[in-house]
Every structure is written in C-alpha cells, then in structure tokens.
C-alpha atoms as a PDB file:
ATOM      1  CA  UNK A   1     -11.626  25.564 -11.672  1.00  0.00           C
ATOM      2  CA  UNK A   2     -10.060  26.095 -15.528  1.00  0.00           C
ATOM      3  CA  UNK A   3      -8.964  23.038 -16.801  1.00  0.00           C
ATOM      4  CA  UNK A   4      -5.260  24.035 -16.204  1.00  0.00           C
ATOM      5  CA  UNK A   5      -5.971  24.215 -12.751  1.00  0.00           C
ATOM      6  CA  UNK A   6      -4.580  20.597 -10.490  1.00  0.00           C
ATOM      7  CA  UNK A   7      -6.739  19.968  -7.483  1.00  0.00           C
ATOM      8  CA  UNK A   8      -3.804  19.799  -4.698  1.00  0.00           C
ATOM      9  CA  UNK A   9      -4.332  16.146  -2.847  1.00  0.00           C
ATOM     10  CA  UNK A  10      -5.665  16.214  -0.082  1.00  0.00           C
ATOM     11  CA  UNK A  11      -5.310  14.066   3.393  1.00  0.00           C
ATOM     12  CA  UNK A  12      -8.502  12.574   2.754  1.00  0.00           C
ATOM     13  CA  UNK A  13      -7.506  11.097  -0.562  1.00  0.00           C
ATOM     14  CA  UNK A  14      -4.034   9.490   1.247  1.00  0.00           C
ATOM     15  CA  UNK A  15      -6.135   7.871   3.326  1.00  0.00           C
ATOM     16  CA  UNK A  16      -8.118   6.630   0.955  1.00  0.00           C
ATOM     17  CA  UNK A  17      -5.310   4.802  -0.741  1.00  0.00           C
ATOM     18  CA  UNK A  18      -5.548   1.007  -0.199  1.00  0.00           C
ATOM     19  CA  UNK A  19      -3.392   0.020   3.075  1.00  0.00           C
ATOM     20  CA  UNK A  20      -0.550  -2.086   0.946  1.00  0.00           C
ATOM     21  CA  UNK A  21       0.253   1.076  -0.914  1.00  0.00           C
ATOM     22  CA  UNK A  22       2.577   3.600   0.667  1.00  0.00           C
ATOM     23  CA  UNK A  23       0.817   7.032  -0.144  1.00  0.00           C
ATOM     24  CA  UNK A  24       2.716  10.823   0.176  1.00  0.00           C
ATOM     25  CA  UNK A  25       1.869  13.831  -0.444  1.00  0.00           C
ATOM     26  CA  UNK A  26       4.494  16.251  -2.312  1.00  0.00           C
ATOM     27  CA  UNK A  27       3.605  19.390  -3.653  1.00  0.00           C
ATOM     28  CA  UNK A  28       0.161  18.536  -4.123  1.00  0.00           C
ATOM     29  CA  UNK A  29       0.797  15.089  -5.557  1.00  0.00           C
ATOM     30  CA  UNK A  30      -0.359  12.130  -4.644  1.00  0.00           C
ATOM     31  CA  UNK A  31       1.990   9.319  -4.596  1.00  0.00           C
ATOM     32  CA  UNK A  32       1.490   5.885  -4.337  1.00  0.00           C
ATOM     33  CA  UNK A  33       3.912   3.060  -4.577  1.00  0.00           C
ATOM     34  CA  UNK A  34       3.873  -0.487  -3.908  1.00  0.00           C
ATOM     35  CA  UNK A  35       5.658  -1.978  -0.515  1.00  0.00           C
ATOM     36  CA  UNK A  36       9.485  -2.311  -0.768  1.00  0.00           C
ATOM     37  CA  UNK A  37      10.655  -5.659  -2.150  1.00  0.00           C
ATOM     38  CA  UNK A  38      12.381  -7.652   0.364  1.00  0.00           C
ATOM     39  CA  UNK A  39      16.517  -6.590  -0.144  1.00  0.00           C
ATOM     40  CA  UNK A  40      14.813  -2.982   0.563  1.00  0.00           C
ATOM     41  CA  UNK A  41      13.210  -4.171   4.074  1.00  0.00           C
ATOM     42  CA  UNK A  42      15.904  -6.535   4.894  1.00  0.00           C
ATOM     43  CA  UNK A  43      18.337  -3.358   4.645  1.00  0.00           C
ATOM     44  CA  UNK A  44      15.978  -0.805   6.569  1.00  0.00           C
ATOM     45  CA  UNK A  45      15.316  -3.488   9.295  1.00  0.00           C
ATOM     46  CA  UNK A  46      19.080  -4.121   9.386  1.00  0.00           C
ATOM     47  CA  UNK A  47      19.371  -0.633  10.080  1.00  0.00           C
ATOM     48  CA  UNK A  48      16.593  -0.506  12.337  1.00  0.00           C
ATOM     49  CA  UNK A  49      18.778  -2.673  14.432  1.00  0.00           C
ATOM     50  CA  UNK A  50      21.845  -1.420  13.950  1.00  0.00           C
ATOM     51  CA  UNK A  51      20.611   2.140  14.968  1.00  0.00           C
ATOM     52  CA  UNK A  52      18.211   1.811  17.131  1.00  0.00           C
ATOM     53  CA  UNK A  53      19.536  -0.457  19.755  1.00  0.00           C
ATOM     54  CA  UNK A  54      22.363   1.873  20.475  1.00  0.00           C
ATOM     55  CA  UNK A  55      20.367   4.803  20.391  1.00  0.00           C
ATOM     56  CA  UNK A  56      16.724   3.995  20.511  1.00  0.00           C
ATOM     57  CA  UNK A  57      17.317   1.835  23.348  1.00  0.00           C
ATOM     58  CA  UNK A  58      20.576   2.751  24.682  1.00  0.00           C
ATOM     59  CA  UNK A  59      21.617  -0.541  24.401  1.00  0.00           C
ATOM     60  CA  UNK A  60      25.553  -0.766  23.888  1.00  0.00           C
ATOM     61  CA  UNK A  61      25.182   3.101  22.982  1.00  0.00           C
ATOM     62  CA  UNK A  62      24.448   6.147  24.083  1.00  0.00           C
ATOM     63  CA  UNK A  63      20.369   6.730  23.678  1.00  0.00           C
ATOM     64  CA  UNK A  64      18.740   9.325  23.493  1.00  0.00           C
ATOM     65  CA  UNK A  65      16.783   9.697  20.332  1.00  0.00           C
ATOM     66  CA  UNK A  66      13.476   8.402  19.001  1.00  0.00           C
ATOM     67  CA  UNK A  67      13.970   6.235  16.217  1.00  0.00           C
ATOM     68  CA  UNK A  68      10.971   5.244  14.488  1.00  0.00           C
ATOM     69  CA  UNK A  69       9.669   2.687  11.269  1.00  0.00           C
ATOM     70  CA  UNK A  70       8.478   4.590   8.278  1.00  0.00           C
ATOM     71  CA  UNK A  71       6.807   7.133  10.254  1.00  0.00           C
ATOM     72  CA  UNK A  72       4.177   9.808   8.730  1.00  0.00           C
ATOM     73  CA  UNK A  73       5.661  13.323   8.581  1.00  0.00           C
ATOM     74  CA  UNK A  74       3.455  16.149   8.251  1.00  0.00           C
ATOM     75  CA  UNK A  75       6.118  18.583   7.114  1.00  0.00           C
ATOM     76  CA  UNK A  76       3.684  21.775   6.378  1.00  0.00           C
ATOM     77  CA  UNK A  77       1.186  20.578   2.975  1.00  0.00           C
ATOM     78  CA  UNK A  78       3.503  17.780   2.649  1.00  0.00           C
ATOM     79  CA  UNK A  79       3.268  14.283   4.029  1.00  0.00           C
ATOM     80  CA  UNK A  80       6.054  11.849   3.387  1.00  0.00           C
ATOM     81  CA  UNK A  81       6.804   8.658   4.476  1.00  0.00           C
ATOM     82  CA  UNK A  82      10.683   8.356   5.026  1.00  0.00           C
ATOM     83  CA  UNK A  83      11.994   4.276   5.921  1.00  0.00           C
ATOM     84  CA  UNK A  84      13.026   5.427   8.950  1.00  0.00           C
ATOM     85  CA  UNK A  85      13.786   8.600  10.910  1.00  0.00           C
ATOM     86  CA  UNK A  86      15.240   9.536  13.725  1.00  0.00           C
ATOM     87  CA  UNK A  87      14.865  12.829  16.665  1.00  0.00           C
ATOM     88  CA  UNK A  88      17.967  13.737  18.736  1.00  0.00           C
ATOM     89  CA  UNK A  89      15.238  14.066  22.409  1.00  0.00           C
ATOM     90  CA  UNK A  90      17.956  17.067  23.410  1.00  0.00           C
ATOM     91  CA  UNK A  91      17.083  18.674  20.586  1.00  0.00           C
ATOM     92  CA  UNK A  92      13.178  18.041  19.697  1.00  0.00           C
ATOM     93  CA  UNK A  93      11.767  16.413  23.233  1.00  0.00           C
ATOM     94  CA  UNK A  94       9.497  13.930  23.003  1.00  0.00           C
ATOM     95  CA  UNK A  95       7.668  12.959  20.170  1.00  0.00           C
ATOM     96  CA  UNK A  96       3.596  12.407  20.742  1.00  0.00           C
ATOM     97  CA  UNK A  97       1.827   9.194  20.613  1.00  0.00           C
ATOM     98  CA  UNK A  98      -0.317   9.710  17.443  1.00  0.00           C
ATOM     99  CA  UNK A  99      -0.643   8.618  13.859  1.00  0.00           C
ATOM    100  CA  UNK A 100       1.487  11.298  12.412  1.00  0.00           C
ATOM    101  CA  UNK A 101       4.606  13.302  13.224  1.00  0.00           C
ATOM    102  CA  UNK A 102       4.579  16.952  12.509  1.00  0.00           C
ATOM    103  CA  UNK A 103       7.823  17.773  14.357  1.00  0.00           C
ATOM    104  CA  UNK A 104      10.695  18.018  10.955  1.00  0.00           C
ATOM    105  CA  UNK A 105      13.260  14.451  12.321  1.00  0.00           C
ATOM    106  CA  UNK A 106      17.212  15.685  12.718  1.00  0.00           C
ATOM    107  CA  UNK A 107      18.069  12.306  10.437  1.00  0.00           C
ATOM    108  CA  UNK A 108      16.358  10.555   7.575  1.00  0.00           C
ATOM    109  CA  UNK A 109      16.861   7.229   6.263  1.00  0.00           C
ATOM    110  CA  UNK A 110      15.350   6.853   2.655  1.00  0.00           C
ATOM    111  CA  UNK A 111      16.339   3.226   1.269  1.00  0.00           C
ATOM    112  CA  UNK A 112      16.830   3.341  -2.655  1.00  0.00           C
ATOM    113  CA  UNK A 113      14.569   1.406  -5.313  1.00  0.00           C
ATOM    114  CA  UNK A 114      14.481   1.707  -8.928  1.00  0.00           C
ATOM    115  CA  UNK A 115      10.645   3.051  -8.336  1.00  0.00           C
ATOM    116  CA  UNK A 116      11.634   5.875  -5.543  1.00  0.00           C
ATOM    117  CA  UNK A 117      14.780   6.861  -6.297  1.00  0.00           C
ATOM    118  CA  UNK A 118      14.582  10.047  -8.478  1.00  0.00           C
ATOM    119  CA  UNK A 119      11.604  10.788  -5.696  1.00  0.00           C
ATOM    120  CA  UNK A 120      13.619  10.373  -2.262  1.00  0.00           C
ATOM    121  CA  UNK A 121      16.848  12.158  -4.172  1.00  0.00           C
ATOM    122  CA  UNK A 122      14.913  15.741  -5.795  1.00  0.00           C
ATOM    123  CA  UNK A 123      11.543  16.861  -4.052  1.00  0.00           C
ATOM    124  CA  UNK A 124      11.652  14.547  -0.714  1.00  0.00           C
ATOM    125  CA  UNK A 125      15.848  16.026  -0.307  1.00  0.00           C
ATOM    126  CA  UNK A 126      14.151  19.348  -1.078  1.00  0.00           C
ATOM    127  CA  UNK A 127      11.692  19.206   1.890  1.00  0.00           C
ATOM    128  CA  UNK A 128      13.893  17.761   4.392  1.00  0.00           C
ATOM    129  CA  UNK A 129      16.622  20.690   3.953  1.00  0.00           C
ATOM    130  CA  UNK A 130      13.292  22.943   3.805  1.00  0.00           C
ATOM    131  CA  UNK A 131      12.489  21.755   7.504  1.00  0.00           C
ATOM    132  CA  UNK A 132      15.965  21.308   8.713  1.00  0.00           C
ATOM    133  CA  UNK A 133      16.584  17.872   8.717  1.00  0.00           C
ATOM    134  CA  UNK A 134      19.993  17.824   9.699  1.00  0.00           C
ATOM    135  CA  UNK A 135      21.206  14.299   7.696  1.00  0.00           C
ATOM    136  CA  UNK A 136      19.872  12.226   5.723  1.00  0.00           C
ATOM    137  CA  UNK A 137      21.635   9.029   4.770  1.00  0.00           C
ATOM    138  CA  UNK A 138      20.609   7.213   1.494  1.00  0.00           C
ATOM    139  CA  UNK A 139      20.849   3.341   1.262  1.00  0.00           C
ATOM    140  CA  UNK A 140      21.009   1.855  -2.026  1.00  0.00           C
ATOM    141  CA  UNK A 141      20.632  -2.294  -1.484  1.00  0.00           C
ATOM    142  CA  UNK A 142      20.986  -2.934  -5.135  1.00  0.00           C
ATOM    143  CA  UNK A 143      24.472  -1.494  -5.602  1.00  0.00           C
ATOM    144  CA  UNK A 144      25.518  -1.347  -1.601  1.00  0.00           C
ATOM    145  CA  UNK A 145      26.173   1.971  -0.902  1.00  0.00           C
ATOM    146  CA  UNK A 146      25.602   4.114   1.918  1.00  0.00           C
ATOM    147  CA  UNK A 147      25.610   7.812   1.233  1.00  0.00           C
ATOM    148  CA  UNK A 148      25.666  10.514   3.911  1.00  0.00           C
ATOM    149  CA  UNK A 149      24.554  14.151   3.613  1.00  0.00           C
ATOM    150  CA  UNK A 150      24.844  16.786   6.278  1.00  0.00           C
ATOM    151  CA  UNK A 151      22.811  19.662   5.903  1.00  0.00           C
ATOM    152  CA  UNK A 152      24.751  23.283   5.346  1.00  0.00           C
ATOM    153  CA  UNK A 153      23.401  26.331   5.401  1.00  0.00           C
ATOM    154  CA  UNK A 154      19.849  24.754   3.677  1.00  0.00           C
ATOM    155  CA  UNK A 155      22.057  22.737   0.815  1.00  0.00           C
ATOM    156  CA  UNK A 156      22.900  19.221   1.202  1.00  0.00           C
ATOM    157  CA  UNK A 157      26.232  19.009   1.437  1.00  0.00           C
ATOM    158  CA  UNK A 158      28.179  14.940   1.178  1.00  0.00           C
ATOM    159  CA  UNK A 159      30.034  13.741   3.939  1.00  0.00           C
ATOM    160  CA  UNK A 160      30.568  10.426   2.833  1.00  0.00           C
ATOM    161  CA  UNK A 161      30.373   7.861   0.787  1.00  0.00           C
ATOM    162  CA  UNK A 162      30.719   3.824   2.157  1.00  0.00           C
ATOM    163  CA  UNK A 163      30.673   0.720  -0.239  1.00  0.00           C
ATOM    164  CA  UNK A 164      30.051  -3.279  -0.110  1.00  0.00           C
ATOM    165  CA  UNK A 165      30.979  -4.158   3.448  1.00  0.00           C
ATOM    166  CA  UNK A 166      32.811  -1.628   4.901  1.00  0.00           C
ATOM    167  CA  UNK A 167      32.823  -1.172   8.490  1.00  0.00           C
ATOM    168  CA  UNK A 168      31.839   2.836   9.252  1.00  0.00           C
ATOM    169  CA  UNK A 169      31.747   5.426  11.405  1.00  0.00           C
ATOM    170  CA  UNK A 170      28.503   7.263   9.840  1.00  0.00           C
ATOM    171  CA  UNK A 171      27.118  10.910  11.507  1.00  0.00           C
ATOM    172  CA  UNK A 172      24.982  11.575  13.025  1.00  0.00           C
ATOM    173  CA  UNK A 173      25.512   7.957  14.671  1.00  0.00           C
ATOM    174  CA  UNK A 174      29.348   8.008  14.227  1.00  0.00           C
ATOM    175  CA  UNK A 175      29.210   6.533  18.104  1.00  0.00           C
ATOM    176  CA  UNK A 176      29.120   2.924  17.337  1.00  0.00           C
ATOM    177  CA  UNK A 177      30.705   1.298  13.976  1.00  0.00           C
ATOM    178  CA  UNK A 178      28.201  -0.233  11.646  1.00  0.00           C
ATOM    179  CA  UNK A 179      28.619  -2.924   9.815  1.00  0.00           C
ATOM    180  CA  UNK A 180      27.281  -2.557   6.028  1.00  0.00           C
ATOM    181  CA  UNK A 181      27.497  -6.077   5.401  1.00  0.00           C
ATOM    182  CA  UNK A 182      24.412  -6.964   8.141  1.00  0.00           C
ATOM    183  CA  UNK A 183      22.667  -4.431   4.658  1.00  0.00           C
ATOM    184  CA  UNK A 184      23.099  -6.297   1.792  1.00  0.00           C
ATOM    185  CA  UNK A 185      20.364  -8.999   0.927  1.00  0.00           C
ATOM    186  CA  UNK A 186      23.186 -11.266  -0.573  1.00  0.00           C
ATOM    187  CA  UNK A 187      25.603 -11.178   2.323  1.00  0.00           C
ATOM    188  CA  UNK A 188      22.132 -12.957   4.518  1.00  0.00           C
ATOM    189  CA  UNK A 189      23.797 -16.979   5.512  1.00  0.00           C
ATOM    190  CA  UNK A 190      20.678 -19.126   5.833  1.00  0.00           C
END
C-alpha cells in the first residue's frame, strides 16, 4: 500500500468502536460520534410515538410498516445508522430478526445536530437516493423544523417544509396529523 493509499474501514473496526459511540461506515470512513444530547432523543422518541403507534402498531392508524430505533443498514460497503426508519411490509415484506438490516427502508428519519448535520444532509442523502429510499424527513430540534423530501427520479426533491408547532399532514405518513409541538425539547410541561 503507497502512502496515498486509505485502508477502506472495515466491519470489524465498527465493531470495535466503544458501545456509547454511534459508528458508520461511509465511503470507507469510519465515523464515530457521541450519543445525541437529550432535545435530539426527546424529538426522535416523540416521533417514535407519533409514527409508530399508527403504523407500527396500527394503533389509531392504518399499520402496516416496520418502524424501527436507529437501526443498522447495510446499504452495499456502507453501514449507517439513521434515528429511525421505516419499511412499507407491501412493499419490502418482513424484515429479519438480526443485528443489521440490509434491505434499503422506503423512509428515513435523520434528527439534526450541530455534529451530524453536514453528514446526514451530503453523503448519508446520497446513499439513501442511491438505494431508493423513497423519503426521508429531516428534524432539526434546535430550530424546529421538519423538512420532507420525496425521492424523484434518484434526486431529492422537497415536499415540504413545517415550523414551531404546526400541526401536519407529512408523506409518507400523511394518514394521521402530527403534532410538531410533542418535538420540541422546550414545549416538554414538567
């Protein structure tokens, strides 16, 4: 190996990253970032909630779809770990019982931090549309927005934009109405 050459990361050293790291793998890199601070986990478990009763569960929604925690994705070399992600079961079936996911989700939920963001918005954006992700919605606690993106044609195209507490309608979930506030760290009564 020259010294120009990078050794491309491999699965062995993601697994060898200490268990309160999150650790992906993007073209070759190894990435390793500190657990989300709590407005970041209080919005993905909002939406955890919000989404996946209705159609995890089927509880006041329609089911059908596999909604799943920061899952591992093994997306071809790469290995990302989205804050949540969801499979439409008409479209993928099942998913397996095992440590990783190597079926591409049809939504992805990547919550926004000062550390991630330029990461979740370029390369991980880049692999979803690679693998056909049809949406991904981005959730930024800090400034309380909710963007949407459809996928079309293998560009990310917007569909929407929602702000502060706004009560929405959002694809591929646009089923049940979800309320932003239940997001937003600041809007939490104790």
């Amino acid at each position: 190996m020259s010294n120009l050459e990078v050794r491309k990361a491999t699965y062995e050293d993601l697994v060898q990253v200490p268990d309160h790291l999150v650790a992906e793998i993007i073209d070759g890199v190894l990435y390793a970032q500190p657990r989300p601070a709590v407005r970041h986990s209080n919005a993905s478990g909002a939406l955890m909630i919000l989404v996946g009763g209705p159609f995890h569960l089927g509880s006041g929604g329609p089911g059908g779809w596999r909604i799943l925690d920061e899952p591992e994705l093994h997306l071809r070399e790469d290995i990302v770990v989205p804050d949540i992600a969801g499979w439409n079961l008409e479209h993928t079936g099942d998913i397996p019982d095992a440590a990783f996911v190597d079926v591409a989700p049809d939504w992805v939920c990547e919550v926004l931090s000062p550390r991630t963001q330029k990461l979740d918005r370029t390369r991980k954006m880049g692999i979803y549309a690679r693998e056909g992700v049809q949406h991904v919605w981005l959730v930024d606690p800090a400034d309380r927005v909710l963007e949407i993106y459809r996928l079309d044609e293998g560009l990310w195209a917007p569909a929407a934009v929602f702000h502060d507490n706004a009560v929405v309608r959002a694809e591929p979930f646009d089923a049940i109405q979800i309320k932003l506030a239940a997001l937003w760290w600041d809007n939490i009564k104790s």
